[in-house]
PDB file of N, CA and C in Angstrom:
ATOM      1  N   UNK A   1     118.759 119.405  68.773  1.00  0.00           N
ATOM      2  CA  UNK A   1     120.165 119.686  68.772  1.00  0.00           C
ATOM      3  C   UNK A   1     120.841 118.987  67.581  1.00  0.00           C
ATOM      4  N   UNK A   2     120.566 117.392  67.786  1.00  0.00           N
ATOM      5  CA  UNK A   2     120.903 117.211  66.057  1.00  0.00           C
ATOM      6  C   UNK A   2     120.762 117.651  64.882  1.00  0.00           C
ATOM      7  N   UNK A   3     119.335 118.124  64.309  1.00  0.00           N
ATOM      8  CA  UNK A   3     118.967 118.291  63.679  1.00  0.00           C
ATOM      9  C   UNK A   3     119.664 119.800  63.700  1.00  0.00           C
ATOM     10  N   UNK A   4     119.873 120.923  64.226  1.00  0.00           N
ATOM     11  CA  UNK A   4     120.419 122.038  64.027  1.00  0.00           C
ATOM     12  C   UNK A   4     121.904 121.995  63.996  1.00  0.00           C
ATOM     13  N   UNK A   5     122.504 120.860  64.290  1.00  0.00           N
ATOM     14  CA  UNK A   5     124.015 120.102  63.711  1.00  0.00           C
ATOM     15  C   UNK A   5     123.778 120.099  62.302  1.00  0.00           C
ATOM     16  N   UNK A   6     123.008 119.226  61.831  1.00  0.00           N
ATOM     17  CA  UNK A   6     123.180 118.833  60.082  1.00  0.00           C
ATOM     18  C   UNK A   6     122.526 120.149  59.388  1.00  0.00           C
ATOM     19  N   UNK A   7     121.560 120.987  60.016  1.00  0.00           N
ATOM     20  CA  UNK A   7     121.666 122.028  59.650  1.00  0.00           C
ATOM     21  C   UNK A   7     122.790 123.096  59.204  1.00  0.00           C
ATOM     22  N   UNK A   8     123.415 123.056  59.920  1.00  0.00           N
ATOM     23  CA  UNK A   8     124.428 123.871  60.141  1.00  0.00           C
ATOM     24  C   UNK A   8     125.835 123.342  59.212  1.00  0.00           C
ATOM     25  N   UNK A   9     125.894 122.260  58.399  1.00  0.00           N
ATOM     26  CA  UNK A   9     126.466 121.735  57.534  1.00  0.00           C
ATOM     27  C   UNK A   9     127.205 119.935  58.504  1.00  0.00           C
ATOM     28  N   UNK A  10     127.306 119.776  59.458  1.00  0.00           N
ATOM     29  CA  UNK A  10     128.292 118.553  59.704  1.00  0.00           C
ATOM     30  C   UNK A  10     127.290 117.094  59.048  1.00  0.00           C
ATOM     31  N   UNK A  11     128.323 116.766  58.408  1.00  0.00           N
ATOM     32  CA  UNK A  11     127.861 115.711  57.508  1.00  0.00           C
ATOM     33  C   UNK A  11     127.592 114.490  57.952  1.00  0.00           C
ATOM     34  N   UNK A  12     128.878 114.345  58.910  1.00  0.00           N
ATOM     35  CA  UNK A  12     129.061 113.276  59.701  1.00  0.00           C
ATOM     36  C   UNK A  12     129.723 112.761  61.140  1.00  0.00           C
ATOM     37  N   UNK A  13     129.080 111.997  62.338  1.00  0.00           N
ATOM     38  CA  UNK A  13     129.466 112.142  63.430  1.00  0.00           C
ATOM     39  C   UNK A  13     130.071 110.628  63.780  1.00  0.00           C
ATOM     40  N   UNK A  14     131.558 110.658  63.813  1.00  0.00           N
ATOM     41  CA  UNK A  14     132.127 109.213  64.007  1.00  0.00           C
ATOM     42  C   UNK A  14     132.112 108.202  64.692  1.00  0.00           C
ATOM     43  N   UNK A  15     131.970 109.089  66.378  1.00  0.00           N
ATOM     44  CA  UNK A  15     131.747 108.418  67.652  1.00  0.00           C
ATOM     45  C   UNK A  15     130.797 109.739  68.527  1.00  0.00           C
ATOM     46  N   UNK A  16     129.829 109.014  68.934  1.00  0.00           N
ATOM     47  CA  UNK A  16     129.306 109.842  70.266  1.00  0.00           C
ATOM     48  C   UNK A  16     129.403 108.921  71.565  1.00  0.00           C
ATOM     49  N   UNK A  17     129.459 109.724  72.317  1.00  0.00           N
ATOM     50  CA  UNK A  17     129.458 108.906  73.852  1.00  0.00           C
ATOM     51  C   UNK A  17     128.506 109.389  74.418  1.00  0.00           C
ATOM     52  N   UNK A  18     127.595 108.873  75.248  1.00  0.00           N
ATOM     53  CA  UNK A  18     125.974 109.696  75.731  1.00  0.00           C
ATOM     54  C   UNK A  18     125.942 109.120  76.596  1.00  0.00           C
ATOM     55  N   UNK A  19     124.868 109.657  77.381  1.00  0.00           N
ATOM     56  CA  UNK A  19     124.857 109.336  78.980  1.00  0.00           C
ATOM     57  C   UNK A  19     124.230 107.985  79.647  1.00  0.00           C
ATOM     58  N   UNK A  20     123.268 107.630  78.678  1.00  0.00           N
ATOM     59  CA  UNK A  20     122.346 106.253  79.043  1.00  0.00           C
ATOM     60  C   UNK A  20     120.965 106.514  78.516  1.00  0.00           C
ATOM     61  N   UNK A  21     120.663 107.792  77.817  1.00  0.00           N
ATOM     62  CA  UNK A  21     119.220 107.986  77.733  1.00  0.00           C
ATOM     63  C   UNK A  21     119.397 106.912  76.519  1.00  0.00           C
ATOM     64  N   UNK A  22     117.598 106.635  76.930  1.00  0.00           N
ATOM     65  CA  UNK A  22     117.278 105.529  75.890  1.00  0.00           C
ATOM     66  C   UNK A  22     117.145 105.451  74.450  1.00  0.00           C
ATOM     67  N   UNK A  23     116.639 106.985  74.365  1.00  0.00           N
ATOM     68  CA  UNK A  23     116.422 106.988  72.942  1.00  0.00           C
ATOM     69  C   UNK A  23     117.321 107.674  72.456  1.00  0.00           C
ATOM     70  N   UNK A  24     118.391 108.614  72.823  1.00  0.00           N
ATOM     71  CA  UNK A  24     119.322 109.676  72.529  1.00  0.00           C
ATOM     72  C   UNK A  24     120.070 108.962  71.299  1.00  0.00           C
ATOM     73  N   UNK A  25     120.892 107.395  71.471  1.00  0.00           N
ATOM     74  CA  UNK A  25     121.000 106.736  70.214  1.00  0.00           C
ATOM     75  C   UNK A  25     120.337 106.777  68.709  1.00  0.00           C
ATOM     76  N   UNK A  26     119.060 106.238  69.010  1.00  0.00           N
ATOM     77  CA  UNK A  26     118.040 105.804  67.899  1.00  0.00           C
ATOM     78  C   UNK A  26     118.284 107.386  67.570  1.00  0.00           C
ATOM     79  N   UNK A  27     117.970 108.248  67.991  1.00  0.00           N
ATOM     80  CA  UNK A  27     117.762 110.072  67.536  1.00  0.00           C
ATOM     81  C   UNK A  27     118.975 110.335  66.811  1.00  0.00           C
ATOM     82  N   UNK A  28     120.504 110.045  67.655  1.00  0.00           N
ATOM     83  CA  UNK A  28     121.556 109.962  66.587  1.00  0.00           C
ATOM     84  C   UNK A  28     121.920 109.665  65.564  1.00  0.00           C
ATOM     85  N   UNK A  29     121.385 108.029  65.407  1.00  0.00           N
ATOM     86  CA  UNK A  29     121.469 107.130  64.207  1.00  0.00           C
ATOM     87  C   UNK A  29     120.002 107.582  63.338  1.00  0.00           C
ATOM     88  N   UNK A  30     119.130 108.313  63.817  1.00  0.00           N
ATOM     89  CA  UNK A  30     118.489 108.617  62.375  1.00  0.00           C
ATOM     90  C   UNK A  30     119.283 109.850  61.907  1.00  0.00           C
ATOM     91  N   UNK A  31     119.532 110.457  61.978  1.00  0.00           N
ATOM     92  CA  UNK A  31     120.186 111.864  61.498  1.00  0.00           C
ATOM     93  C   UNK A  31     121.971 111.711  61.069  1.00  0.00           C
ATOM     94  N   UNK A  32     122.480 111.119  61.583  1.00  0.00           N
ATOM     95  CA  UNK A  32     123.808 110.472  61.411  1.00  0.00           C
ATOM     96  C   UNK A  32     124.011 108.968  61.429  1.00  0.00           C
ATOM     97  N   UNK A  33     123.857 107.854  60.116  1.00  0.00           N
ATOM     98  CA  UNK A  33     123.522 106.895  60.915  1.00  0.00           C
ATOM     99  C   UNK A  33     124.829 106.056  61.100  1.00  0.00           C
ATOM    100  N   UNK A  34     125.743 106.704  60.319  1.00  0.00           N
ATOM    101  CA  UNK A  34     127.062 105.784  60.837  1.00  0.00           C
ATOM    102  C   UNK A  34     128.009 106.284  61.811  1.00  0.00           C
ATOM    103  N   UNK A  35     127.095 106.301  62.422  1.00  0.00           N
ATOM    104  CA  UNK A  35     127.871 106.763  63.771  1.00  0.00           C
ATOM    105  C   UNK A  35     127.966 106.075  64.748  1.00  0.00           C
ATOM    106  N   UNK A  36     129.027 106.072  65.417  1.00  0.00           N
ATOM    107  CA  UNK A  36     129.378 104.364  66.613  1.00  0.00           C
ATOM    108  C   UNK A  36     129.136 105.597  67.484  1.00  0.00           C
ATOM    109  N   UNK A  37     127.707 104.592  68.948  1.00  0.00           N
ATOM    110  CA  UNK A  37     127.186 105.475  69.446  1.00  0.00           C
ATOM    111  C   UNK A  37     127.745 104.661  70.873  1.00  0.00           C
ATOM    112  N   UNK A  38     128.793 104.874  71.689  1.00  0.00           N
ATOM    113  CA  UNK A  38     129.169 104.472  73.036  1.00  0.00           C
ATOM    114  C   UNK A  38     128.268 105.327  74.184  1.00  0.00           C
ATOM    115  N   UNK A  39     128.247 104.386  74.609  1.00  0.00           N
ATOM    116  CA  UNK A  39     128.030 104.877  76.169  1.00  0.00           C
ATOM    117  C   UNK A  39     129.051 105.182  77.122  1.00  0.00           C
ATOM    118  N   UNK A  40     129.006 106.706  77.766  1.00  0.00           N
ATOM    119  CA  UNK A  40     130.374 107.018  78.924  1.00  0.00           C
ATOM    120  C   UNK A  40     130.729 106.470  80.032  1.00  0.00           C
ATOM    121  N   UNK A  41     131.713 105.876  79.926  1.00  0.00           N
ATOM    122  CA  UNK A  41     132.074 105.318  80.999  1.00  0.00           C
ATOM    123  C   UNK A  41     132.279 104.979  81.843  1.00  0.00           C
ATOM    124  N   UNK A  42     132.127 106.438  82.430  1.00  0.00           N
ATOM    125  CA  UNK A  42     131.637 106.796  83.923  1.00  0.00           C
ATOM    126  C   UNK A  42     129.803 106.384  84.271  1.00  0.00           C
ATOM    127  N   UNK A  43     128.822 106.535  83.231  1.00  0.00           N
ATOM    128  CA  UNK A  43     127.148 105.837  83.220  1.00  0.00           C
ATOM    129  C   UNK A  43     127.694 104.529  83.909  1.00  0.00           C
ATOM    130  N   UNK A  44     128.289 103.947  82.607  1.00  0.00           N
ATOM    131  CA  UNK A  44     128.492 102.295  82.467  1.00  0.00           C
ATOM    132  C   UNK A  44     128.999 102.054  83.705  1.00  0.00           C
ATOM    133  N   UNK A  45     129.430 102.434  84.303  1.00  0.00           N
ATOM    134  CA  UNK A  45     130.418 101.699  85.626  1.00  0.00           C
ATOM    135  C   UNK A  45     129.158 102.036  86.232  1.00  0.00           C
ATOM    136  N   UNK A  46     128.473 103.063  87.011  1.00  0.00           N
ATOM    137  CA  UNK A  46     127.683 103.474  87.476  1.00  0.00           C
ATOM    138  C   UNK A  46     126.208 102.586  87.725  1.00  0.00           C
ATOM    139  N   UNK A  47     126.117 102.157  86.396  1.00  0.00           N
ATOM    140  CA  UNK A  47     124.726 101.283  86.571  1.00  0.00           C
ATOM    141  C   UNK A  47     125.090  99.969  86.796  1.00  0.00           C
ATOM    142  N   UNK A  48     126.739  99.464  86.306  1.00  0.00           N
ATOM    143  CA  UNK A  48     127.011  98.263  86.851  1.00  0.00           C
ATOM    144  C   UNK A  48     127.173  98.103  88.319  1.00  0.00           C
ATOM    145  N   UNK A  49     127.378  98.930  88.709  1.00  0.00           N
ATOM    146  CA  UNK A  49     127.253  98.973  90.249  1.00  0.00           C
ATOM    147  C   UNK A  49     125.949  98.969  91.146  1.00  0.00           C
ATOM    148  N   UNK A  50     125.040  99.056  90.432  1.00  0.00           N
ATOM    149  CA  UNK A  50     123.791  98.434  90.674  1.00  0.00           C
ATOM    150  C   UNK A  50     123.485  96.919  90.535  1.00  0.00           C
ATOM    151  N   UNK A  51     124.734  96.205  90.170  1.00  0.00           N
ATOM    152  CA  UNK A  51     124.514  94.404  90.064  1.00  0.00           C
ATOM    153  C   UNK A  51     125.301  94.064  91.359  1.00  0.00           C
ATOM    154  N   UNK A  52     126.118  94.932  92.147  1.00  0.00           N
ATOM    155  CA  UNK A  52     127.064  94.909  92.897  1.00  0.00           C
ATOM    156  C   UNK A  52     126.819  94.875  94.829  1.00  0.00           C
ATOM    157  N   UNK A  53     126.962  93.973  95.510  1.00  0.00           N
ATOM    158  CA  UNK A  53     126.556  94.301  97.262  1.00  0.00           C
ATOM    159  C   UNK A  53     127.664  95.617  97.411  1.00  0.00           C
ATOM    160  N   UNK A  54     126.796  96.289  98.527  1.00  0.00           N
ATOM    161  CA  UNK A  54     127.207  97.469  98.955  1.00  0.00           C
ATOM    162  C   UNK A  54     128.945  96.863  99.717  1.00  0.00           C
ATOM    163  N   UNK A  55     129.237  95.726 100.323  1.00  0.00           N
ATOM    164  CA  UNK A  55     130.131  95.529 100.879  1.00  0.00           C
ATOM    165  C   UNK A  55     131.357  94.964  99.868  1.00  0.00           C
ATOM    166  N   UNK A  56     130.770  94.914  99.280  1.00  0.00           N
ATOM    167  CA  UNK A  56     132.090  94.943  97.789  1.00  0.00           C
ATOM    168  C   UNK A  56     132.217  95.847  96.976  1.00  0.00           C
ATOM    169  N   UNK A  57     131.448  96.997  97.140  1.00  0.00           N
ATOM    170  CA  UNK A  57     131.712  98.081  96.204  1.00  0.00           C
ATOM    171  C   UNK A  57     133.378  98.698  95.692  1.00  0.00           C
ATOM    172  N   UNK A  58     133.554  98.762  97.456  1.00  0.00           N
ATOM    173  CA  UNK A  58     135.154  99.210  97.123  1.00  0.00           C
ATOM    174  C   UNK A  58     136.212  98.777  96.661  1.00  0.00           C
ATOM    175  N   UNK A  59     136.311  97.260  97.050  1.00  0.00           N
ATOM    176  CA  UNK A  59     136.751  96.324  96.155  1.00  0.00           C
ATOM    177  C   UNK A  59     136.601  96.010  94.948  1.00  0.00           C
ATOM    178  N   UNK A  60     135.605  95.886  94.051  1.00  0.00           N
ATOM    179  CA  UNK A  60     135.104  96.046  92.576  1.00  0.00           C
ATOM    180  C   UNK A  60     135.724  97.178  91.817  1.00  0.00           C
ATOM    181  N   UNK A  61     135.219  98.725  92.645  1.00  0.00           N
ATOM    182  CA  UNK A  61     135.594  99.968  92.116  1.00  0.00           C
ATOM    183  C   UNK A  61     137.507  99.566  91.994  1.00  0.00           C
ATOM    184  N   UNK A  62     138.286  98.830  92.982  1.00  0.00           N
ATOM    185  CA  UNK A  62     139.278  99.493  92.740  1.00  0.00           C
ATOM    186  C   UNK A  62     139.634  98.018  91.876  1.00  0.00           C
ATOM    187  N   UNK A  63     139.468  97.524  91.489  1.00  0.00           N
ATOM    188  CA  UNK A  63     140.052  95.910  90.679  1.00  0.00           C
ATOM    189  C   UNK A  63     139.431  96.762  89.718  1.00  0.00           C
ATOM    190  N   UNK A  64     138.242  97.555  89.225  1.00  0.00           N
ATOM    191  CA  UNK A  64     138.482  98.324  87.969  1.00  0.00           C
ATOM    192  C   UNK A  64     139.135  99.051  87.426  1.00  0.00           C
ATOM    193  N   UNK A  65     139.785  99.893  88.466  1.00  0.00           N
ATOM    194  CA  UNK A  65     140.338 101.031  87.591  1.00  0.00           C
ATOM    195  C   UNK A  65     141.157 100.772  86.572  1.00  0.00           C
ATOM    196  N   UNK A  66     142.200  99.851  86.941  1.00  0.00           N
ATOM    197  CA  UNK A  66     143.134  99.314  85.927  1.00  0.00           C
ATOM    198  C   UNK A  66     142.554  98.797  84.943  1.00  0.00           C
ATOM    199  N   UNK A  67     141.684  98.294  84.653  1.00  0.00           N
ATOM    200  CA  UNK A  67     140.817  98.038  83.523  1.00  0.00           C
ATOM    201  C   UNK A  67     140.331  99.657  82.354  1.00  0.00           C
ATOM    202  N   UNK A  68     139.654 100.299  83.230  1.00  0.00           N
ATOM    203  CA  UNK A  68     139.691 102.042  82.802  1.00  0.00           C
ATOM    204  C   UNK A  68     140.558 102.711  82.621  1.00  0.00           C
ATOM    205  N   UNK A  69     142.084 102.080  83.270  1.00  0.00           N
ATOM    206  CA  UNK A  69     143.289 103.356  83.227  1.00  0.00           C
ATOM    207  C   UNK A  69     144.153 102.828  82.363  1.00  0.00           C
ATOM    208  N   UNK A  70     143.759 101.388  81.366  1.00  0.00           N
ATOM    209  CA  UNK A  70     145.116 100.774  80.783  1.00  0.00           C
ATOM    210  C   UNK A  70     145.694 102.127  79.942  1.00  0.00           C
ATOM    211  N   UNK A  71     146.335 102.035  79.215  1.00  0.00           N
ATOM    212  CA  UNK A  71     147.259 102.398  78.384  1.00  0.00           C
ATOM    213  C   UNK A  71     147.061 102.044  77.145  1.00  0.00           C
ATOM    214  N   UNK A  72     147.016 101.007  76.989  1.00  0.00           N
ATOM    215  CA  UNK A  72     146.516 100.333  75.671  1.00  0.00           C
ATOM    216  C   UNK A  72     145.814  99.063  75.359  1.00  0.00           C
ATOM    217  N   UNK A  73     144.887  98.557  74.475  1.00  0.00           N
ATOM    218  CA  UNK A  73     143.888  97.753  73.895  1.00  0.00           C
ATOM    219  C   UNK A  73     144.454  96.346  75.262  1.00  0.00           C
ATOM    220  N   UNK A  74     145.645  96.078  74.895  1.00  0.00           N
ATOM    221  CA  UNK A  74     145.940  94.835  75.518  1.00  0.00           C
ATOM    222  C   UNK A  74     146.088  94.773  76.499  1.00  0.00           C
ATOM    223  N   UNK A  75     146.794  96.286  77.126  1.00  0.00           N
ATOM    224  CA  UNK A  75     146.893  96.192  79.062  1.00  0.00           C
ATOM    225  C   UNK A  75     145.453  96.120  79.618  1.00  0.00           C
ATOM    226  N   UNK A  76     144.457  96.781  78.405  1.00  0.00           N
ATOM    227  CA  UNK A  76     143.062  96.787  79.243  1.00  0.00           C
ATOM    228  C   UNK A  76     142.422  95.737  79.148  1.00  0.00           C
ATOM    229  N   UNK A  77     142.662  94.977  78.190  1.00  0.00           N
ATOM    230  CA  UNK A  77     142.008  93.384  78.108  1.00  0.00           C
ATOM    231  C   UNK A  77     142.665  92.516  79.244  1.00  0.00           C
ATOM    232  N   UNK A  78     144.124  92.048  79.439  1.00  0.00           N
ATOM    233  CA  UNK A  78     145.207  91.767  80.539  1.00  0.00           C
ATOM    234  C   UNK A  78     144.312  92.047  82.046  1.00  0.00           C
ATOM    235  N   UNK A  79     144.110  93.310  81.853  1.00  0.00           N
ATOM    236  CA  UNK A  79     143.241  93.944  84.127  1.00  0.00           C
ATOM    237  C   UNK A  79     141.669  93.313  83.116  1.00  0.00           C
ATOM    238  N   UNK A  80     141.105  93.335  82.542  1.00  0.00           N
ATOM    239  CA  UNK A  80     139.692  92.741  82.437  1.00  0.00           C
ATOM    240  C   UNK A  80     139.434  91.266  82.832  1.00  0.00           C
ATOM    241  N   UNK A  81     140.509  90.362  82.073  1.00  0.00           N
ATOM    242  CA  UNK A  81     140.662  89.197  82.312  1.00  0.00           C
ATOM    243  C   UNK A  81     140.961  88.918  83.724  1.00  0.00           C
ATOM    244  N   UNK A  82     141.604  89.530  84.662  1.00  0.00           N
ATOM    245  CA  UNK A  82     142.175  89.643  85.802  1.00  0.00           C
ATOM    246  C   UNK A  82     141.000  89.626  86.839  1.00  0.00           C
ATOM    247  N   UNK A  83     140.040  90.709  86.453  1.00  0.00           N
ATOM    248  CA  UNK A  83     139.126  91.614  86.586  1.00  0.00           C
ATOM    249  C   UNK A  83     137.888  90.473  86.810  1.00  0.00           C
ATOM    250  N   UNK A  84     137.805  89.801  85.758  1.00  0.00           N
ATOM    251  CA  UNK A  84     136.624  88.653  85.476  1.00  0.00           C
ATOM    252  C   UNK A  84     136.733  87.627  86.134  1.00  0.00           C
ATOM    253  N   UNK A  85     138.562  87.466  86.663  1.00  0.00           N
ATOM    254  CA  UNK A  85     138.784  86.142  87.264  1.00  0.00           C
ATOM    255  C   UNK A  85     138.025  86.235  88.496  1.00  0.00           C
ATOM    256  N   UNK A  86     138.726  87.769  89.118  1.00  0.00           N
ATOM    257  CA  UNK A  86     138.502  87.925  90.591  1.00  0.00           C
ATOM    258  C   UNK A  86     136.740  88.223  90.808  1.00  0.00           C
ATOM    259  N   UNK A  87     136.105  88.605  89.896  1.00  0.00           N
ATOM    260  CA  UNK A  87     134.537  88.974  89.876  1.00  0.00           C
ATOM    261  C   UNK A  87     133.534  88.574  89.147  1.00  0.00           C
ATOM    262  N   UNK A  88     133.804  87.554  88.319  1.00  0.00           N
ATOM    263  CA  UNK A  88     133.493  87.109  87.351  1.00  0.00           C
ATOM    264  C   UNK A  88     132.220  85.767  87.588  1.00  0.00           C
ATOM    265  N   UNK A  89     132.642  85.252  88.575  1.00  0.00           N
ATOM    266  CA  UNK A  89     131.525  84.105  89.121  1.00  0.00           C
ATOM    267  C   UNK A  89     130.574  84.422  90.338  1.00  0.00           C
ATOM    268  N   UNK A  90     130.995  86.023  90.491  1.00  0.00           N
ATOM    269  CA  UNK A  90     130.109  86.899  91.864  1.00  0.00           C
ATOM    270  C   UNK A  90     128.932  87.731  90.819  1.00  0.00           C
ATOM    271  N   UNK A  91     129.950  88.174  89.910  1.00  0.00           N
ATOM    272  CA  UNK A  91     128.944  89.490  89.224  1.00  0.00           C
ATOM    273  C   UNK A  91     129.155  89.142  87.865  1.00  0.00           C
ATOM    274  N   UNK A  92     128.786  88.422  87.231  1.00  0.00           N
ATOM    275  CA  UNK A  92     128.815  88.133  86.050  1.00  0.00           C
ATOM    276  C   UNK A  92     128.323  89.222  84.904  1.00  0.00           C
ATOM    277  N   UNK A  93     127.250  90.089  85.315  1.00  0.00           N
ATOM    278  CA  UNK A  93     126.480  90.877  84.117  1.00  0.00           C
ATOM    279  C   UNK A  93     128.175  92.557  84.648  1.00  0.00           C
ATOM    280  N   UNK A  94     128.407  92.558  85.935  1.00  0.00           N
ATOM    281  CA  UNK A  94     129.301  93.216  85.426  1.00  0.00           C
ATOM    282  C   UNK A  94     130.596  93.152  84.584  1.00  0.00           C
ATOM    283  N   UNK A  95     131.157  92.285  84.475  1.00  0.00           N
ATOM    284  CA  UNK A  95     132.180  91.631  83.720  1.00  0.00           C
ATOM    285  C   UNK A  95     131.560  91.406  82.418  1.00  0.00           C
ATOM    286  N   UNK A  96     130.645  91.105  82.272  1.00  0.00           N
ATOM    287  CA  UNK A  96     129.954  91.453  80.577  1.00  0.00           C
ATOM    288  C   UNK A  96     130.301  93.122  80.382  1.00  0.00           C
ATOM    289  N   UNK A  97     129.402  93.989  80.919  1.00  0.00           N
ATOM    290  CA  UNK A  97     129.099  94.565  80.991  1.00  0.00           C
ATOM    291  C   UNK A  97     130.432  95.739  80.653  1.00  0.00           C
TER     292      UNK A  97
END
């Protein structure tokens, strides 16, 4: 699929967002290599919830959203920090993460 992209003339890809496959990156960055390759957001929450007890799920999920729904750079840093206080010494790789 890449390769029939640069075929097809696109020179260059700015941001991709991909699902979690492992190599789907490395495959991007050889064929486009300046390309900032994110992971979607919806994966990322998803596998962090695999660091998470089932009896805090709902609690976690909703002290995130505001983190996912800011508005801008600083409201989302503001609910992260918030975010890290309240989960931060329970689930540490999610608050990295």
């Amino acid at each position: 699929m890449l390769t029939d992209l640069s075929n097809r003339g696109v020179k260059d890809i700015f941001i991709a967002c991909v699902d979690g496959l492992s190599s789907f990156p490395e495959a991007i960055r050889s064929i486009f290599p300046r390309t900032e390759v994110q992971q979607c957001i919806i994966h990322q929450i998803r596998r962090s919830m695999n660091y998470v007890s089932w009896k805090d799920r709902r609690a976690v999920i909703k002290d995130l959203k505001p983190v996912c729904k800011a508005a801008t750079e600083e409201a989302g840093r503001m609910a992260l920090d918030k975010f890290a206080d309240t989960w931060g010494n329970k689930y540490p790789k999610v608050v990295s993460s």
